[in-house]
N, C-alpha and C. Protein backbone atom coordinates (compact mmCIF):
# COMPACT_ATOMS: atom_id res chain seq x y z
N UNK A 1 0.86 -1.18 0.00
CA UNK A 1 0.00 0.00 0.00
C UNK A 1 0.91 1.24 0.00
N UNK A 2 0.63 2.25 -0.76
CA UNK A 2 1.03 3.20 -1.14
C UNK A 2 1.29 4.44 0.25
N UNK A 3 2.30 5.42 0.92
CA UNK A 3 2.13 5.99 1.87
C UNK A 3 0.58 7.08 1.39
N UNK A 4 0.29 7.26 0.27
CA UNK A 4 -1.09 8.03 -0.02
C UNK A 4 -2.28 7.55 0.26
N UNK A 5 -1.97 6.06 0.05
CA UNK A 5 -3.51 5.35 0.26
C UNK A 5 -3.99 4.93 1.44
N UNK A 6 -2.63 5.18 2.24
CA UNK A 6 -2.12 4.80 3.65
C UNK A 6 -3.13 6.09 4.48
N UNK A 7 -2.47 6.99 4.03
CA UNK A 7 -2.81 8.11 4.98
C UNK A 7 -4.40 8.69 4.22
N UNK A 8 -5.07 8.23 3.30
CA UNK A 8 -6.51 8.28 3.13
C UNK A 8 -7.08 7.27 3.80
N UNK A 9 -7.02 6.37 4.30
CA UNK A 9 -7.05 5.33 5.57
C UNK A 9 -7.39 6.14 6.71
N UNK A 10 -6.52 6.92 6.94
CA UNK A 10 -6.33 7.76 8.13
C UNK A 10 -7.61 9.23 8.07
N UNK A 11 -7.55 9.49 7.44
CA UNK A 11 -8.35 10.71 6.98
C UNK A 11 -9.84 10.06 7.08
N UNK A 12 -9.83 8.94 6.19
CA UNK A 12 -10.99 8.21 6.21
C UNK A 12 -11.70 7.56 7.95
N UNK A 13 -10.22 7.03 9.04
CA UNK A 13 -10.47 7.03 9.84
C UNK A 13 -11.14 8.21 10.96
N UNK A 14 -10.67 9.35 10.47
CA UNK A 14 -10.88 10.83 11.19
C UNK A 14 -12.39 11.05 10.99
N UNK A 15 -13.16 10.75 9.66
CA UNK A 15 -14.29 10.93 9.55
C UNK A 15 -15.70 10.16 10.37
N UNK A 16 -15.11 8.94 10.66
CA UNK A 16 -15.70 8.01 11.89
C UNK A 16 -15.99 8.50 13.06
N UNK A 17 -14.88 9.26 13.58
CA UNK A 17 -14.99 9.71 14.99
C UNK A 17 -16.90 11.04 14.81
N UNK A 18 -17.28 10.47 15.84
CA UNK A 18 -18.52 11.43 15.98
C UNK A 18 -18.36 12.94 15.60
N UNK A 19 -19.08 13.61 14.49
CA UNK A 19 -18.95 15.27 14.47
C UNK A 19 -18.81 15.73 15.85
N UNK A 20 -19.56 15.14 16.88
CA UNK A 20 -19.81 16.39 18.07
C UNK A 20 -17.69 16.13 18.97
N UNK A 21 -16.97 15.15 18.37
CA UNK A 21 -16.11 15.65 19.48
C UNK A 21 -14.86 15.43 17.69
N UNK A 22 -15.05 15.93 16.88
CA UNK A 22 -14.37 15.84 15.42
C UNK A 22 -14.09 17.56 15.76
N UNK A 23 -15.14 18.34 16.43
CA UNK A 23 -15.69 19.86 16.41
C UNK A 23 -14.73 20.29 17.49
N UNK A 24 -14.72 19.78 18.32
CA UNK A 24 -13.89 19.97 19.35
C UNK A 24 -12.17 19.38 19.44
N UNK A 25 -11.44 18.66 18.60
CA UNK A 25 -9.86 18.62 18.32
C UNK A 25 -9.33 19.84 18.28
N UNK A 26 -8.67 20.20 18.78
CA UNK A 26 -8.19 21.82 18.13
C UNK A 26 -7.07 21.51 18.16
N UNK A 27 -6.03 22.47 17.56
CA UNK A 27 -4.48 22.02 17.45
C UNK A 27 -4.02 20.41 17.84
N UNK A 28 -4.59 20.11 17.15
CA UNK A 28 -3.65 18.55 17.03
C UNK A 28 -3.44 18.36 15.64
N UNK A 29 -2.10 17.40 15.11
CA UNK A 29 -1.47 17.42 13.98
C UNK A 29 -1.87 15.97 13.79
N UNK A 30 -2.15 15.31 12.23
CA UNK A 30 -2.22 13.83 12.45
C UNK A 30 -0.90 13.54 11.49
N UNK A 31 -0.41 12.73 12.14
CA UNK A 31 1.09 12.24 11.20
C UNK A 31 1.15 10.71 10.78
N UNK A 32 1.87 10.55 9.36
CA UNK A 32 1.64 9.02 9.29
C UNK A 32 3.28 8.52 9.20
N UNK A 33 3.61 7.90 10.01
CA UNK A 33 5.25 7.32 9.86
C UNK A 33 5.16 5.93 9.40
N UNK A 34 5.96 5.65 8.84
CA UNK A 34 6.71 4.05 8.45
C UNK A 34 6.86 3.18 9.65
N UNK A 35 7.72 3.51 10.72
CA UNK A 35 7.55 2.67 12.00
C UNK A 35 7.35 3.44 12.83
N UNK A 36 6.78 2.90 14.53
CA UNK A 36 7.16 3.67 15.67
C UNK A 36 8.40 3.66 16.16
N UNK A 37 8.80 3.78 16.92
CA UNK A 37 9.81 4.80 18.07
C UNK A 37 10.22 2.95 19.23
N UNK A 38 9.01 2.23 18.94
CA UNK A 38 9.34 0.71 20.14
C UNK A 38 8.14 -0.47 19.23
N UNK A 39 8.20 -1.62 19.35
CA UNK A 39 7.71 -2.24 19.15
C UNK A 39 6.27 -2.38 19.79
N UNK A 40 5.25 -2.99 19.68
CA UNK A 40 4.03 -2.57 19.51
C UNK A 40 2.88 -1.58 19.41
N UNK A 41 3.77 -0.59 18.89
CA UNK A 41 2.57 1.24 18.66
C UNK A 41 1.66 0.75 17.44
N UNK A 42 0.62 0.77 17.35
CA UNK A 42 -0.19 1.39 15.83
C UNK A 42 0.13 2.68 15.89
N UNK A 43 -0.03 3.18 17.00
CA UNK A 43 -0.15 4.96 17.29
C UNK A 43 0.34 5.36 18.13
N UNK A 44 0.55 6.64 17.96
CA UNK A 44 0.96 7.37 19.36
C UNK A 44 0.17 8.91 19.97
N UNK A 45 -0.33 9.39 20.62
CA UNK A 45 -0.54 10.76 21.16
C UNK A 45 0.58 10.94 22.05
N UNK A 46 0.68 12.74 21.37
CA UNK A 46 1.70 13.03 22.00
C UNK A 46 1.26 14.16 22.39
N UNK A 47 0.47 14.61 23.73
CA UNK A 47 0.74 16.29 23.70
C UNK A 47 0.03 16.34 25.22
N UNK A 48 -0.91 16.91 25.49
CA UNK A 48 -1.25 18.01 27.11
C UNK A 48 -2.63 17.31 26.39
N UNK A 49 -3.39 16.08 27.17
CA UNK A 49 -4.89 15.99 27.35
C UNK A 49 -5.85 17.03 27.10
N UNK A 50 -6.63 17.05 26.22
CA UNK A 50 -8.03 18.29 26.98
C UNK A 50 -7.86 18.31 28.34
N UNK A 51 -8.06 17.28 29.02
CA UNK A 51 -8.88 17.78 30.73
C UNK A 51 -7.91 18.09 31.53
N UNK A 52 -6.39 17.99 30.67
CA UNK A 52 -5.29 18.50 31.60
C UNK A 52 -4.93 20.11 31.46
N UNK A 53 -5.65 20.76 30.20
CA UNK A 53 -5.88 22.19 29.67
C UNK A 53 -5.99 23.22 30.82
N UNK A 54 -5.18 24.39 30.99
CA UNK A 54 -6.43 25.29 31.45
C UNK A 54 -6.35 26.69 30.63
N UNK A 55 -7.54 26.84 30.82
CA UNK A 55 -7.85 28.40 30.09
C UNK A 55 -7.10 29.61 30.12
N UNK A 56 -5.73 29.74 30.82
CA UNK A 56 -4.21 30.44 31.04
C UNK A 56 -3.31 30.23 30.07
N UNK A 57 -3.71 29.20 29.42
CA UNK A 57 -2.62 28.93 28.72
C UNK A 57 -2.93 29.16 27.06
N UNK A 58 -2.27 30.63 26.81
CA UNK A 58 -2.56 31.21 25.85
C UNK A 58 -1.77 30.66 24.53
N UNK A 59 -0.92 29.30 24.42
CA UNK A 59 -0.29 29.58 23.48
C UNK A 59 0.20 27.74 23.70
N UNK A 60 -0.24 26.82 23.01
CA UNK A 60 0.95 25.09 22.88
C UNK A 60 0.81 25.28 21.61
N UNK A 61 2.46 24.06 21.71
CA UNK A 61 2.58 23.11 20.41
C UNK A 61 1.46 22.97 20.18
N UNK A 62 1.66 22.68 19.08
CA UNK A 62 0.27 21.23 18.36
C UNK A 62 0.56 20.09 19.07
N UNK A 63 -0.97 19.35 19.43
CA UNK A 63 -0.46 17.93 20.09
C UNK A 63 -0.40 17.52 18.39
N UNK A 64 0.08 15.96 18.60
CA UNK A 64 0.40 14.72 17.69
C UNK A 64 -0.22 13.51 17.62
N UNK A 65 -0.72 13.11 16.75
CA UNK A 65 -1.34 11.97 16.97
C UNK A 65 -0.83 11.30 15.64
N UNK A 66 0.31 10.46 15.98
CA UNK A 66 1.13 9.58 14.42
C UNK A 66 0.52 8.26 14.64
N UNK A 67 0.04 7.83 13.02
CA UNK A 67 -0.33 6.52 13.08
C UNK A 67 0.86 5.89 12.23
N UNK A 68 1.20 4.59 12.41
CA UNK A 68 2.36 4.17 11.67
C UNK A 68 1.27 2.78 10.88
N UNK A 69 2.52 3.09 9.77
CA UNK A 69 1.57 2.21 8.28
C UNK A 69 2.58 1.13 8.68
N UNK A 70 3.55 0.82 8.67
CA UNK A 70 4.20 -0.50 9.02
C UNK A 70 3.49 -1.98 10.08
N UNK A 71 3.15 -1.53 10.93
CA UNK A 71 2.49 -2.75 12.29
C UNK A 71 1.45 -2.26 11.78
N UNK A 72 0.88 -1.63 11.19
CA UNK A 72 -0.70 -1.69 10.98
C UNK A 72 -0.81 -2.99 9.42
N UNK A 73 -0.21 -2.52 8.71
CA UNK A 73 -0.21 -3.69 7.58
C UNK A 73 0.09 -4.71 8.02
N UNK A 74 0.94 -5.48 8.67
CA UNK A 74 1.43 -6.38 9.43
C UNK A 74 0.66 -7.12 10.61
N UNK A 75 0.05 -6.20 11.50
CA UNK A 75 -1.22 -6.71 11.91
C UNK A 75 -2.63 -7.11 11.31
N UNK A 76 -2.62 -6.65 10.33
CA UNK A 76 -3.98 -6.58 9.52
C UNK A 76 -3.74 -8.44 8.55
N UNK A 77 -2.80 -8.42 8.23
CA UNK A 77 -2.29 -9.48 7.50
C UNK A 77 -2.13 -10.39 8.14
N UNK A 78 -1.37 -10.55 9.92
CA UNK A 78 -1.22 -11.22 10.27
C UNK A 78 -3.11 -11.91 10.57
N UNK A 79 -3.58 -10.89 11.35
CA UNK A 79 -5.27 -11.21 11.98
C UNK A 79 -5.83 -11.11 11.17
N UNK A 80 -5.72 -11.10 9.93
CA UNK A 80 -6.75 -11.25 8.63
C UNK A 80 -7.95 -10.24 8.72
N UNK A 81 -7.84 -9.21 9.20
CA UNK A 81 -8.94 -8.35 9.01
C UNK A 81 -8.40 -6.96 8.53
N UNK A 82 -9.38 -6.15 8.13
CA UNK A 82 -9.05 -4.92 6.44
C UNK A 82 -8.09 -4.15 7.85
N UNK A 83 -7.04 -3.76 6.69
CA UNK A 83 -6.65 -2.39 7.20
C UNK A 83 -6.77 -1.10 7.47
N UNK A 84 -8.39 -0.71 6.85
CA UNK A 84 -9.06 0.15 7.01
C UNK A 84 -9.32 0.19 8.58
N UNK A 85 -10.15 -0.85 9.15
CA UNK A 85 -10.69 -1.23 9.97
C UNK A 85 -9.94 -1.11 11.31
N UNK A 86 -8.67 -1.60 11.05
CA UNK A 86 -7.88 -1.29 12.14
C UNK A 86 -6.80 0.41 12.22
N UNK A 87 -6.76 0.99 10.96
CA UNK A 87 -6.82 2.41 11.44
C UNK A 87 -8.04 3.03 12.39
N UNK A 88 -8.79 2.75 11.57
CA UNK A 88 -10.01 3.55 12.00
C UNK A 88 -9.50 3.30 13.58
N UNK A 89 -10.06 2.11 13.93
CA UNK A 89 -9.85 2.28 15.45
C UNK A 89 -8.83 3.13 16.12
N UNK A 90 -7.62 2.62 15.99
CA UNK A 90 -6.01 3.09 16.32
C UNK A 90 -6.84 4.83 15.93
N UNK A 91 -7.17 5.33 15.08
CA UNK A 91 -6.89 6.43 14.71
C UNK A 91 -8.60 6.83 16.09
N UNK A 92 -9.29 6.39 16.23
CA UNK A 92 -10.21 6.57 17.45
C UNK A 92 -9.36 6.24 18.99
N UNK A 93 -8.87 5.28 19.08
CA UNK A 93 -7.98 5.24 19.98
C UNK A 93 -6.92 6.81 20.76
N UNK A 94 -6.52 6.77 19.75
CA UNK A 94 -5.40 7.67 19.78
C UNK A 94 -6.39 9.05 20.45
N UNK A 95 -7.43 9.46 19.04
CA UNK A 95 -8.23 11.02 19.93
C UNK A 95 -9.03 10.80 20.95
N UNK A 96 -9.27 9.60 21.78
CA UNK A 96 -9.65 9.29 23.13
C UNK A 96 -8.28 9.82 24.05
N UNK A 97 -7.49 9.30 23.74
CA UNK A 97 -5.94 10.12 24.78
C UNK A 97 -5.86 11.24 24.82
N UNK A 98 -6.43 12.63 23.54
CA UNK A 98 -6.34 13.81 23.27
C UNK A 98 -7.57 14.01 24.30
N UNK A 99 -8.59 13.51 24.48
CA UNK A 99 -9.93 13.57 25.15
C UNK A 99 -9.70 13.72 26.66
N UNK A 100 -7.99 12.30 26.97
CA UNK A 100 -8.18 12.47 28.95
C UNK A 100 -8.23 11.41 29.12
N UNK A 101 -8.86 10.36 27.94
CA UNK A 101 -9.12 9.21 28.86
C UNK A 101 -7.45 8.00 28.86
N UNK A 102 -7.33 7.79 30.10
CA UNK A 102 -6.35 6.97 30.14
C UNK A 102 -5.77 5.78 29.51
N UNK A 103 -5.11 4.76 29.55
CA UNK A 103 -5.35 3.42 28.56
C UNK A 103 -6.74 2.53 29.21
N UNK A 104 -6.58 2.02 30.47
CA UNK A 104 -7.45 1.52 31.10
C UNK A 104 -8.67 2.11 30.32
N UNK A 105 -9.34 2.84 30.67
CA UNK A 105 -10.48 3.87 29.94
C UNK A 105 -10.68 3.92 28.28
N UNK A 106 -10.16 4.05 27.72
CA UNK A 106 -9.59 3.73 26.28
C UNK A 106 -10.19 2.47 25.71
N UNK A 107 -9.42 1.34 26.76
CA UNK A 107 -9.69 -0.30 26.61
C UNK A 107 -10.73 -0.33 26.89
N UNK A 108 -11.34 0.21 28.00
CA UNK A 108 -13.01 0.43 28.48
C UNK A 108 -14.16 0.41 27.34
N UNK A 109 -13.50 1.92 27.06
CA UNK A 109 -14.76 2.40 26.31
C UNK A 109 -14.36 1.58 24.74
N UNK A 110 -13.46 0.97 24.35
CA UNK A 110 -12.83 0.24 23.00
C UNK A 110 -14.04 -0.84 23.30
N UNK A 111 -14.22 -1.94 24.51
CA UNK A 111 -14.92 -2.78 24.50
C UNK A 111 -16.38 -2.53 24.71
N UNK A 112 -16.93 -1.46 25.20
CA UNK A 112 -18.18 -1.04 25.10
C UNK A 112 -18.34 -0.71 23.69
N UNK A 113 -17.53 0.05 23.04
CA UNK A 113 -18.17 0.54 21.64
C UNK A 113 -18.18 -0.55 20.39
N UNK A 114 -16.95 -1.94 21.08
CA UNK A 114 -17.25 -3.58 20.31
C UNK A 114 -18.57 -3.82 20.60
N UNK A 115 -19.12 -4.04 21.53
CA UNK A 115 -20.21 -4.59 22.13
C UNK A 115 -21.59 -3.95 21.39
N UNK A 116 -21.35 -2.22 21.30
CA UNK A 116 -22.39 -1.54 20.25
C UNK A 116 -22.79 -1.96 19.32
N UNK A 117 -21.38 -2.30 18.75
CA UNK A 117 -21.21 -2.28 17.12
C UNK A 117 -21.37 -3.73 16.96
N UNK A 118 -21.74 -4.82 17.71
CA UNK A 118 -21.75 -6.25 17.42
C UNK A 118 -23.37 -5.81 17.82
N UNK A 119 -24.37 -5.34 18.94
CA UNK A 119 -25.36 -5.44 18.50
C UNK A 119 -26.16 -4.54 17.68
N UNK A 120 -25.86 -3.88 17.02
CA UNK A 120 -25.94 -3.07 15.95
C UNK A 120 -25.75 -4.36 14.83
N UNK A 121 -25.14 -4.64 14.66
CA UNK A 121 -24.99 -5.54 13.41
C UNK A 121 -25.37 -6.80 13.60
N UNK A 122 -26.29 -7.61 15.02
CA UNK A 122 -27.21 -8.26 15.00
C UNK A 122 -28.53 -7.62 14.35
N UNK A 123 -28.31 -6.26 14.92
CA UNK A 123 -30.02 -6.29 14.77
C UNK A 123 -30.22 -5.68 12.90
N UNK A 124 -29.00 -5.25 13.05
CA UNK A 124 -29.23 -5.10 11.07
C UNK A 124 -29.31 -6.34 10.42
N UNK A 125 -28.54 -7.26 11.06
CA UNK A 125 -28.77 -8.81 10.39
C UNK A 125 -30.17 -9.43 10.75
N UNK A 126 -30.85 -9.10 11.47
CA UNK A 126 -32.30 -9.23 11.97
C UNK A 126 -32.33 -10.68 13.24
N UNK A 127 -30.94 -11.24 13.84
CA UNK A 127 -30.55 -11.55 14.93
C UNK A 127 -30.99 -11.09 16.09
């Protein structure tokens, strides 16, 4: 896969995340690298939480949120499922950390929003 088709993956993942908190990202950068920095990243956030913000602070970096195309192809191939599929997440993952929520929390709300999306797609299957 192409680093272009790679990072429309990503873009494509950005559009998933709900408008009501898509509205609310502000200064964050999305980056796509070849590898991470250690062995098992899809992603990384890098910057000052929302809920760690306060209203004094007239001036940050951009946070970061890099998804790497390397372990994402590689995982996708290895677990046989699209590579779309597993940006998307990683790339939802990642603006949950920009949000506050911790890994624990993350993994939380990752398995509540499996659980949605499996009965959601019972009841479209009429299950």
């Amino acid at each position: 896969m192409t680093r272009r088709e790679f990072e429309g993956l990503v873009e494509r993942g950005m559009e998933r995340i709900p408008a009501r908190f898509r509205a609310r990202l502000k200064n964050v950068v999305f980056l796509v690298e070849d590898e991470p920095p250690r062995r098992g990243l899809l992603g990384l956030y890098q910057g000052r939480p929302l809920t760690e913000r306060s209203v004094s602070e007239p001036f940050a970096m951009p946070d970061t949120i890099t998804i790497y195309q390397g372990p994402h192809e590689r995982t996708a191939e290895e677990d046989d499922i699209p590579v779309a599929r597993l940006v998307e997440e990683t790339v939802w993952h990642e603006v949950a950390h920009y949000f506050g929520l911790n890994e624990e929390q993350v993994l939380r709300a990752e398995r509540r929003r499996d659980l949605q999306g499996s009965k959601r797609a019972r009841r479209l299957r009429g299950v």
